[in-house]
Protein backbone atom coordinates (compact mmCIF):
# COMPACT_ATOMS: atom_id res chain seq x y z
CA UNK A 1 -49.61 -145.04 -12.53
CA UNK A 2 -47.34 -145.70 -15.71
CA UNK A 3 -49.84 -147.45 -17.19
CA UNK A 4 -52.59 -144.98 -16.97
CA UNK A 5 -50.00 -142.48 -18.03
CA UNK A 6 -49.99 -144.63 -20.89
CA UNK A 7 -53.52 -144.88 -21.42
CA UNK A 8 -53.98 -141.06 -21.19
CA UNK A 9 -51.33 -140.41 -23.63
CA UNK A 10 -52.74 -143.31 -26.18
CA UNK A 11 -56.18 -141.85 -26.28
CA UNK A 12 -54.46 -138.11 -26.77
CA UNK A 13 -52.85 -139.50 -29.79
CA UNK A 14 -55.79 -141.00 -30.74
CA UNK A 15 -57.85 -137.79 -30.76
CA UNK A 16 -55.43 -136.05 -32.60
CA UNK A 17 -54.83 -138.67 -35.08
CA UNK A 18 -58.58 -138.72 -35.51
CA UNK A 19 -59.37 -134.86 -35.54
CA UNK A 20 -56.42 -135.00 -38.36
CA UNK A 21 -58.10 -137.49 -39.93
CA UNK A 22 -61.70 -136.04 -39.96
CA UNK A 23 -59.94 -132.89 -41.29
CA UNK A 24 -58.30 -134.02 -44.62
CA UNK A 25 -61.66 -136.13 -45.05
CA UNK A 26 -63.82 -132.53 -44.83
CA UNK A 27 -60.95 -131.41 -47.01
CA UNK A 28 -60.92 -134.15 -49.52
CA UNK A 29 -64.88 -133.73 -49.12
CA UNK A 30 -65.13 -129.65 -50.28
CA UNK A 31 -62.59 -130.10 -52.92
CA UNK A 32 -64.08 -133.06 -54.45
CA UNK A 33 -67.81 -130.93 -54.39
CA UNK A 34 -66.00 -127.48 -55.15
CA UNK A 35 -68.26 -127.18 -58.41
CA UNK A 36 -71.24 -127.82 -56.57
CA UNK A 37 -70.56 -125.50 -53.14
CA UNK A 38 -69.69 -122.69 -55.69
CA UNK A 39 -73.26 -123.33 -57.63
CA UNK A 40 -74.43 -123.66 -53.73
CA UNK A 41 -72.58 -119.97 -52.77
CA UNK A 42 -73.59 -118.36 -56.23
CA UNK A 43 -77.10 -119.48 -55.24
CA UNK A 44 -77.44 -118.25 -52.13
CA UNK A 45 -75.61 -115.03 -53.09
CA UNK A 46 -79.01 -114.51 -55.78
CA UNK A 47 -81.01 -115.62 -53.03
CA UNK A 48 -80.33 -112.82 -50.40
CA UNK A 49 -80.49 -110.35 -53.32
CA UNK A 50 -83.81 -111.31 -54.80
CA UNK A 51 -85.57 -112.25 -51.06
CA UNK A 52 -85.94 -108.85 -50.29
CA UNK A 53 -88.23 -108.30 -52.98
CA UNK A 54 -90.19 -111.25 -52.91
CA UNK A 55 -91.15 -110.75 -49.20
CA UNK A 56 -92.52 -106.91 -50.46
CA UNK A 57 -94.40 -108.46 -53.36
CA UNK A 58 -95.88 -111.03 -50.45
CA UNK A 59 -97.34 -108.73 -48.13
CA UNK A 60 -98.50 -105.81 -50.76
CA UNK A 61 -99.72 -107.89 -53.66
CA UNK A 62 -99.83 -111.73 -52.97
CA UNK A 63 -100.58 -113.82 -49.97
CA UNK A 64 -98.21 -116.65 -51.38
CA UNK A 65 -95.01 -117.37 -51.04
CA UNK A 66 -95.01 -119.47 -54.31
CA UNK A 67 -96.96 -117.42 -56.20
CA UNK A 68 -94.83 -114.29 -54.93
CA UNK A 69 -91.27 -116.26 -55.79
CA UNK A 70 -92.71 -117.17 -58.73
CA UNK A 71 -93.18 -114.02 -59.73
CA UNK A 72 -90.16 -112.64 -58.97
CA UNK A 73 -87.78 -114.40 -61.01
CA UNK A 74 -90.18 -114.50 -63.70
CA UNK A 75 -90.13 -110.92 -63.86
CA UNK A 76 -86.12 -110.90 -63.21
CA UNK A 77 -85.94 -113.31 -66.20
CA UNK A 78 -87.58 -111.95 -68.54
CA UNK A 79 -85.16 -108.59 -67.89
CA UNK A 80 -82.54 -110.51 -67.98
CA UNK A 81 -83.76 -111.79 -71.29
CA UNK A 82 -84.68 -108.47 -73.16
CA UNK A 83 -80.94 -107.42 -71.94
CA UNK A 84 -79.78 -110.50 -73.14
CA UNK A 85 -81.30 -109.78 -76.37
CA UNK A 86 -80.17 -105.92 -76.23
CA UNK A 87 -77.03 -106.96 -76.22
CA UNK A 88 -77.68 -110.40 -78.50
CA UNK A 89 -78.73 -108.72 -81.10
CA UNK A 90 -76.43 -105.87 -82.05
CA UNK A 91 -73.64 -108.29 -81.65
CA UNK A 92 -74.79 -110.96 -84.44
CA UNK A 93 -75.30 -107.51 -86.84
CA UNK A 94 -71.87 -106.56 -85.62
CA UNK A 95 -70.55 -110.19 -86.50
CA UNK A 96 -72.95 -110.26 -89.75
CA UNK A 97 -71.27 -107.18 -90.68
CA UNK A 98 -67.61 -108.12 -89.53
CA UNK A 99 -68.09 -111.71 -91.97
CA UNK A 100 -69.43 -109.28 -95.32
CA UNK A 101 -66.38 -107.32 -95.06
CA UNK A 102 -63.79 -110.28 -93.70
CA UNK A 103 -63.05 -111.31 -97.10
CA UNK A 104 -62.09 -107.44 -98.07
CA UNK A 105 -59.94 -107.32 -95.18
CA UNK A 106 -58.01 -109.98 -95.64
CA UNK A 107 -57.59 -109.17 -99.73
CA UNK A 108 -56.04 -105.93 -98.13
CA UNK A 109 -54.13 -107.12 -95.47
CA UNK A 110 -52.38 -109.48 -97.67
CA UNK A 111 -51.86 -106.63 -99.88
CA UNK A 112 -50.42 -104.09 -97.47
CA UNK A 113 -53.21 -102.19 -97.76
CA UNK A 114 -56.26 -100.88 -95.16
CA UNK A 115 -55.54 -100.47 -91.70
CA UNK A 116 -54.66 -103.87 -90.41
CA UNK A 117 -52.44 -104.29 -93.24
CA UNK A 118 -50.62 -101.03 -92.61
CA UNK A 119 -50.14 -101.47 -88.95
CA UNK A 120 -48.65 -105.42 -89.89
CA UNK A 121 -46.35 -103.62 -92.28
CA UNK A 122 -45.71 -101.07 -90.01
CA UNK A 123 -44.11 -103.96 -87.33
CA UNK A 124 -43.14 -105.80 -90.01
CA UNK A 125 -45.17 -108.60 -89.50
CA UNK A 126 -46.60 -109.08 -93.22
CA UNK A 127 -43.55 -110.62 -94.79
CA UNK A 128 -43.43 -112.62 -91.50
CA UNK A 129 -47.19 -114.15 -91.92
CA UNK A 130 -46.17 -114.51 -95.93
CA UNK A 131 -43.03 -116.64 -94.93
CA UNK A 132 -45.07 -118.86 -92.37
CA UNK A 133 -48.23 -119.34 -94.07
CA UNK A 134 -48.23 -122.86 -94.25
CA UNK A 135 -47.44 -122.97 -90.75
CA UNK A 136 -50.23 -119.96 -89.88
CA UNK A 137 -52.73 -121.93 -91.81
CA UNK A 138 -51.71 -125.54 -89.71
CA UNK A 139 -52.24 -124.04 -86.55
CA UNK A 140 -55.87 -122.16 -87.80
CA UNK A 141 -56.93 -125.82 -88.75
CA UNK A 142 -56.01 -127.59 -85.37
CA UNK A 143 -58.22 -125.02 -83.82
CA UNK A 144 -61.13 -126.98 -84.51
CA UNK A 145 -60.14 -130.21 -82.83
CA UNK A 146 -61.18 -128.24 -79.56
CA UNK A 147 -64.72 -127.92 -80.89
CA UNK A 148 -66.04 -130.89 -78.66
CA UNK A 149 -64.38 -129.45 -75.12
CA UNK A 150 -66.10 -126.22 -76.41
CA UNK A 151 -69.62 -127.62 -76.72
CA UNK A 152 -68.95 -129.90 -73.59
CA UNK A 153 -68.16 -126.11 -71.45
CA UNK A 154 -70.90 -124.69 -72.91
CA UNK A 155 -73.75 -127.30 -71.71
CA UNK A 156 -71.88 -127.27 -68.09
CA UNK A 157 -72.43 -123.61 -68.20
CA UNK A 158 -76.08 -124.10 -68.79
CA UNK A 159 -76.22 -126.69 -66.44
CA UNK A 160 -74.65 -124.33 -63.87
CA UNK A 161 -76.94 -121.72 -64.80
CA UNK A 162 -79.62 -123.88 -64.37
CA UNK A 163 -78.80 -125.44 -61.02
CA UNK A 164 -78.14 -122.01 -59.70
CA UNK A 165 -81.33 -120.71 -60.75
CA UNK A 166 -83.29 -123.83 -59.23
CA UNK A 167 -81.21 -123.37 -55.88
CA UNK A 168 -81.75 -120.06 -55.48
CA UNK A 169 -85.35 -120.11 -56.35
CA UNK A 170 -85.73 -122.45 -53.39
CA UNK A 171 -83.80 -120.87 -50.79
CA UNK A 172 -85.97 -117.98 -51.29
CA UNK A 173 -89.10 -120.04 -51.12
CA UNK A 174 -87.97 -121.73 -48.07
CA UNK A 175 -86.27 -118.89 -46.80
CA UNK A 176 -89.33 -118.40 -43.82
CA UNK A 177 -88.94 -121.39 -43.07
CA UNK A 178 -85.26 -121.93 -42.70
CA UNK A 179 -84.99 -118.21 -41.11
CA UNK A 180 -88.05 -119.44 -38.07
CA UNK A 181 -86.74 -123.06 -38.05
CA UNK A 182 -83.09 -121.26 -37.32
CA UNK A 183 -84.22 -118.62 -35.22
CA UNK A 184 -85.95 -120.93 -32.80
CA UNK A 185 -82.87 -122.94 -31.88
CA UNK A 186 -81.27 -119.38 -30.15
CA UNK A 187 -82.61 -117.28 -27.46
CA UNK A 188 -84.38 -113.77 -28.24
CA UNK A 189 -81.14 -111.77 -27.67
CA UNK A 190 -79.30 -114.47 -30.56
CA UNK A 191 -82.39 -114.06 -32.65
CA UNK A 192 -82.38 -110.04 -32.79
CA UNK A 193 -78.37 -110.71 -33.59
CA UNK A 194 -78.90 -112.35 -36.40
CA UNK A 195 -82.11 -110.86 -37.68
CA UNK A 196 -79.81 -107.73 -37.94
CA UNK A 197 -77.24 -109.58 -39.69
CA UNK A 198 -79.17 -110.88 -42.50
CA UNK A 199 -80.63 -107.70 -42.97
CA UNK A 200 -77.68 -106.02 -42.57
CA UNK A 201 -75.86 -108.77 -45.31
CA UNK A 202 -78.97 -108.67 -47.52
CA UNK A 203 -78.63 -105.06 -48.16
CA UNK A 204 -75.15 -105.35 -48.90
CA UNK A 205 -75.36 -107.74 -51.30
CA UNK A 206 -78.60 -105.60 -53.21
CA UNK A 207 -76.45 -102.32 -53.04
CA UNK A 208 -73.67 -104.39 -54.24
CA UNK A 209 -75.27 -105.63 -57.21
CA UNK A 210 -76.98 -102.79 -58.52
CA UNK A 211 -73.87 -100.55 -57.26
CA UNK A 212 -71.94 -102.84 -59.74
CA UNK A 213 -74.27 -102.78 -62.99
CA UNK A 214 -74.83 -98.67 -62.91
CA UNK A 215 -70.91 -98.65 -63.07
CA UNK A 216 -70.51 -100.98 -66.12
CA UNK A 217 -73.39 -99.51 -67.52
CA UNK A 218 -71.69 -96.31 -67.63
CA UNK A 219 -68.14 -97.76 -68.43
CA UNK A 220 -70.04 -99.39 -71.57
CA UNK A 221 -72.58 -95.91 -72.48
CA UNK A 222 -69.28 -93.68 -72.43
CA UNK A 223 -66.84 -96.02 -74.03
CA UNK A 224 -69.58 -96.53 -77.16
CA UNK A 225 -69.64 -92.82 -77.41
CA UNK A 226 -65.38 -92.41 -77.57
CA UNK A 227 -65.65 -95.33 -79.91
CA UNK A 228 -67.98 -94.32 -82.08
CA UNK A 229 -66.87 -90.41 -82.13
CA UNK A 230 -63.66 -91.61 -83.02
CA UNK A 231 -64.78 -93.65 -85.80
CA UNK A 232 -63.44 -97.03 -84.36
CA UNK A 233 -65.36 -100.04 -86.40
CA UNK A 234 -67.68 -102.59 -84.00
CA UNK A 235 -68.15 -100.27 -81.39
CA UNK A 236 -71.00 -101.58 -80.03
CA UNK A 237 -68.92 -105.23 -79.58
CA UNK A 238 -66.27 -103.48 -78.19
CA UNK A 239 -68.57 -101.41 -75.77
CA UNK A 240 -70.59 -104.55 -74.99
CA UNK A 241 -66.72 -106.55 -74.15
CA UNK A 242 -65.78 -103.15 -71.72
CA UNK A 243 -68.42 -103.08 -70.26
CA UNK A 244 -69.14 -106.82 -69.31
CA UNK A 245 -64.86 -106.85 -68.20
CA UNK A 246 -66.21 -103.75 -65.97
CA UNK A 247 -68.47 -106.46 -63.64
CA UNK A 248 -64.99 -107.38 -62.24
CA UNK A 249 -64.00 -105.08 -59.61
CA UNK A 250 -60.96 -103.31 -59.71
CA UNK A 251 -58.64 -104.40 -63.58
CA UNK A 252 -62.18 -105.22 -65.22
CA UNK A 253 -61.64 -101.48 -66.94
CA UNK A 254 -57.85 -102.00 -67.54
CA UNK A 255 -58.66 -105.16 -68.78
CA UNK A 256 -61.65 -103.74 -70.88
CA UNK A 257 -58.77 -100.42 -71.69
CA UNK A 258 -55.96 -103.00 -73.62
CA UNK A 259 -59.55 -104.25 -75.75
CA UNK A 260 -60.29 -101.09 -77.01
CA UNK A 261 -57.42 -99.34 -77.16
CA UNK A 262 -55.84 -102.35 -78.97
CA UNK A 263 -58.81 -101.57 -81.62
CA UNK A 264 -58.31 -97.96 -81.47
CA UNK A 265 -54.43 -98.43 -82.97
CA UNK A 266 -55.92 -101.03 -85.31
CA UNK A 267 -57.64 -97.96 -87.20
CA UNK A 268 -54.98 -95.64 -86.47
CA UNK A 269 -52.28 -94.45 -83.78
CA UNK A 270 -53.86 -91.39 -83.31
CA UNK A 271 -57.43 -93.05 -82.40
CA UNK A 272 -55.57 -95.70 -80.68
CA UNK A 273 -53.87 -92.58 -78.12
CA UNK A 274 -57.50 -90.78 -77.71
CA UNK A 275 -58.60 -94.00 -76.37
CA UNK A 276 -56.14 -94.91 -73.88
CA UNK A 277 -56.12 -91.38 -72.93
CA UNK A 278 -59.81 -91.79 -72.07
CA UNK A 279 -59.44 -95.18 -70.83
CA UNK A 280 -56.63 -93.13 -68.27
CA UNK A 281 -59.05 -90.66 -67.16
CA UNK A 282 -62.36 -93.00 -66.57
CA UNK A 283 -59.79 -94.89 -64.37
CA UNK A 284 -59.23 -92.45 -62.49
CA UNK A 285 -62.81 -91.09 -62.10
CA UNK A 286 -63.94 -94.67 -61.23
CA UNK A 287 -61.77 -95.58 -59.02
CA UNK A 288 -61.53 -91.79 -56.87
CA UNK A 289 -65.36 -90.76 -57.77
CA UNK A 290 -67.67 -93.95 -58.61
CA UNK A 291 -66.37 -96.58 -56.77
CA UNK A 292 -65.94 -94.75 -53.59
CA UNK A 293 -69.36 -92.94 -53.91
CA UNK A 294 -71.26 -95.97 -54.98
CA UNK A 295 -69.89 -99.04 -53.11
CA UNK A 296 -68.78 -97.48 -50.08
CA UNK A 297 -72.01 -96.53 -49.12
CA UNK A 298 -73.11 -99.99 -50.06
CA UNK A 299 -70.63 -102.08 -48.79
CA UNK A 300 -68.47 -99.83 -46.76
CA UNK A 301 -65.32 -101.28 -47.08
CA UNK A 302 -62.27 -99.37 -47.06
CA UNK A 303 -60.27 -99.58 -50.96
CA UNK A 304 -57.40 -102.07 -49.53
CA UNK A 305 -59.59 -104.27 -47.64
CA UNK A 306 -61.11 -104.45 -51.50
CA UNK A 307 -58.18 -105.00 -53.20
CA UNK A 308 -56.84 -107.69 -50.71
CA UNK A 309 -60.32 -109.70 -50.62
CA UNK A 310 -60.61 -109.44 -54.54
CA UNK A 311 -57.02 -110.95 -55.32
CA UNK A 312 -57.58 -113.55 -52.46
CA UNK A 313 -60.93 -114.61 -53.68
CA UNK A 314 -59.74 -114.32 -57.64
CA UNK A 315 -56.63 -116.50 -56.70
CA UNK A 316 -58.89 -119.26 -54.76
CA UNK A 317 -62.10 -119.55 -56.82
CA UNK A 318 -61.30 -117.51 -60.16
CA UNK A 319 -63.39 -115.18 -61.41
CA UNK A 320 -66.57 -116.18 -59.51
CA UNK A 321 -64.19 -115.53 -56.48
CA UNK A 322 -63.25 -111.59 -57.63
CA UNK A 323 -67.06 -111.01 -58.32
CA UNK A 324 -68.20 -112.16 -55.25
CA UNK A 325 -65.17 -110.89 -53.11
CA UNK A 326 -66.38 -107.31 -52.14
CA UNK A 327 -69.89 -108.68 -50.82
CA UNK A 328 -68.52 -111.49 -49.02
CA UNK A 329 -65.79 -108.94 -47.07
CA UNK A 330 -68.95 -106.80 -46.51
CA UNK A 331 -70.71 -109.88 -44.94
CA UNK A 332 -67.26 -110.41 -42.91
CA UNK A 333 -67.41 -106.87 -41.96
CA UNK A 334 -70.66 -107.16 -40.17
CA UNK A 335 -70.41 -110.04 -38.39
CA UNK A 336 -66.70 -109.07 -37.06
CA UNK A 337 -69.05 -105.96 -36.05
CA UNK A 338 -71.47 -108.00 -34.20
CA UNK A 339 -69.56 -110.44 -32.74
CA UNK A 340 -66.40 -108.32 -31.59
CA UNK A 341 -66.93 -105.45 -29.11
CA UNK A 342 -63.86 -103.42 -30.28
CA UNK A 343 -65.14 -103.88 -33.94
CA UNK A 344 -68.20 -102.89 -33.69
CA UNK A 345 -67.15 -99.46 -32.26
CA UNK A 346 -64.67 -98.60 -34.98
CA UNK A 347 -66.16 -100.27 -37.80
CA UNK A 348 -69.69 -98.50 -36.53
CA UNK A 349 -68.84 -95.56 -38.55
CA UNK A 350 -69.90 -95.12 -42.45
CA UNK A 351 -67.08 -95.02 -44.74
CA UNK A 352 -67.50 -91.42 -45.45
CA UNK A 353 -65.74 -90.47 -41.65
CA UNK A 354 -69.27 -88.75 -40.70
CA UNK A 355 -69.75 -89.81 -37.39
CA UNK A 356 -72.13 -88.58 -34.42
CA UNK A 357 -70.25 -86.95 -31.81
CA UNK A 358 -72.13 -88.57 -29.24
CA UNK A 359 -70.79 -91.88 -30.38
CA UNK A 360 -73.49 -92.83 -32.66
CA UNK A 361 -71.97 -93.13 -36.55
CA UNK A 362 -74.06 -92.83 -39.54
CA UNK A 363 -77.58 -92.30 -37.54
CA UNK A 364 -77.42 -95.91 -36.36
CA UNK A 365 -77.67 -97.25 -33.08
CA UNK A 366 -74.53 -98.26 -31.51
CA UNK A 367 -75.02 -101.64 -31.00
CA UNK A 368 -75.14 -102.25 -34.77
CA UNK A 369 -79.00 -101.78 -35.05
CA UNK A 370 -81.16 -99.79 -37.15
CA UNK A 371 -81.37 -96.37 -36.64
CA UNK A 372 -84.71 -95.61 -33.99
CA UNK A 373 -88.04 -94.58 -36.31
CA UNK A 374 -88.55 -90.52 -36.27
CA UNK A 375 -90.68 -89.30 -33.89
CA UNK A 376 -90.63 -92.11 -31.97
């Protein structure tokens, strides 16, 4: 009897020992391939955004899958490109500009003079810069040793944007295929389930995205008109920098606030309190007005489950992590709807508090469906 005792206890320790094991090796495993699964995640993110699409342009235009994917991204490319070059383009005039009148700047910092050379004598920074030149000019030189980690980050972007774009491009094409392969390993009841949770994830991530853009968008649009009213030089740049710090949810307008309003005191302290007065307000409406009204309806996530999924994800995977944050809780959301009979009756309800008195929130079906067609 001891020795089976034995035995029995042996093999426990065995299995934990091993499950231990197997776990630090998965561990080792993700964290070794943590570039790649993000490229993988990113991917797939693209991929549920841009299926929708392709499977409309499939049944009303082309019979092909190919041909349909194909034509997809090609058209989602070449708007990327001519806002690529929207954007491209005003920024080398702004930096064409910027280098004709650097030299004049500097003639007038140096001197006092303009408004950068005011606001240094103003802190008294001028006679500190004249009493470390030497030392100013040392430390402007070693910043071109970096100049080969610089082109090495740039090509790993491209590479990155590449491999994203080929990945995604093929989970769409495949996607019939993975989605019938998938769906015929679970029963009909598991099949409907998840049929309404890709849907149900798909449109998040769409109302997401575009939710997202029409915000920075108008965080950009407004902040070039305050900049520009105001007389504040490179406002397009500036604009273009708020408005691209906008894509990340929550600080991407504070951080996008300390840009311009640090050029706004740059041309004066008057300019400089217009902006961040403006900056203030926008805040405000974005966070009480768009946010709520634009990704609440998408997403429908309450503003602290935001907050606590954006600083988790931003403090595990950067800023990849903050962008993708809100879609991924919305995603979490659903299937703690689906799979949790409690949470599917509170979390039934849309985020506005409108709810159907007979228990059904929203005009959808109880169960976490799609509301029934009219008329039928």
């Amino acid at each position: 009897m001891s020795n089976a005792d034995d035995r029995s206890t042996a093999r426990r320790a065995l299995i934990v020992i091993g499950l231990v094991l197997g776990t630090v090796v998965v561990l080792g495993l993700v964290w070794a391939t943590r570039r790649v699964l993000v490229w993988a995640l990113v991917a797939a993110f693209f991929a549920v955004a841009l299926k929708p699409l392709v499977d409309r342009v499939e049944q009303r235009f082309v019979r092909r899958r190919a041909l349909a994917t194909l034509l997809v991204f090609a058209a989602t490319f070449v708007l990327l490109a001519a806002l690529g070059a929207m954007i491209v383009l005003p920024l080398l005039d702004e930096v064409a500009r910027f280098a004709d009148h650097a030299p004049r700047l500097l003639r007038e910092t140096r001197a006092g003079q303009g408004p950068i050379g005011e606001l240094l004598d103003r802190f008294h920074l001028r006679r500190y810069a004249n009493a470390h030149a030497d030392q100013l000019q040392r430390y402007g030189s070693q910043l071109r040793e970096p100049a080969v980690g610089l082109v090495r980050g740039v090509l790993q972007t491209v590479a990155a944007v590449v491999t994203v774009v080929v990945l995604a491009y093929l989970m769409v094409l495949e996607a019939p295929r993975i989605i019938a392969g998938t769906l015929a390993l679970v029963g009909d009841g598991a099949a409907e389930r998840l049929r309404r949770i890709g849907h149900d994830s798909s449109r998040t991530i769409t109302g997401y995205l575009s939710g997202n853009l029409l915000i920075s968008v108008i965080c950009g649009a407004l902040t070039f008109a305050v900049l520009f009213l105001t007389g504040v030089p490179f406002a397009a740049v500036i604009a273009l920098l708020v408005a691209i710090a906008d894509l990340i949810p929550l600080v991407g307008a504070t951080l996008g606030a300390i840009i311009a309003a640090g050029a706004g005191f740059v041309r004066s302290p008057t300019t400089g309190l217009v902006v961040l007065v403006f900056f203030v307000v926008y805040q405000q409406l974005e966070n009480h007005l768009l946010q709520p009204l634009i990704m609440s309806r998408a997403v429908r996530l309450n503003p602290l489950t935001v907050l606590v999924s954006v600083l988790l994800a931003a403090e595990l995977a950067g800023l990849v992590g903050a962008l993708l944050a809100i879609p991924a809780a919305g995603i979490g959301q659903i299937l703690l709807r689906e799979f949790h009979p409690a949470a599917r009756r509170a979390l039934a309800a849309p985020a506005d508090g409108e709810a159907d008195p007979h228990g059904a929130a929203g005009g959808r079906d109880p169960r976490g469906g799609d509301p029934p067609p009219a008329g039928g």
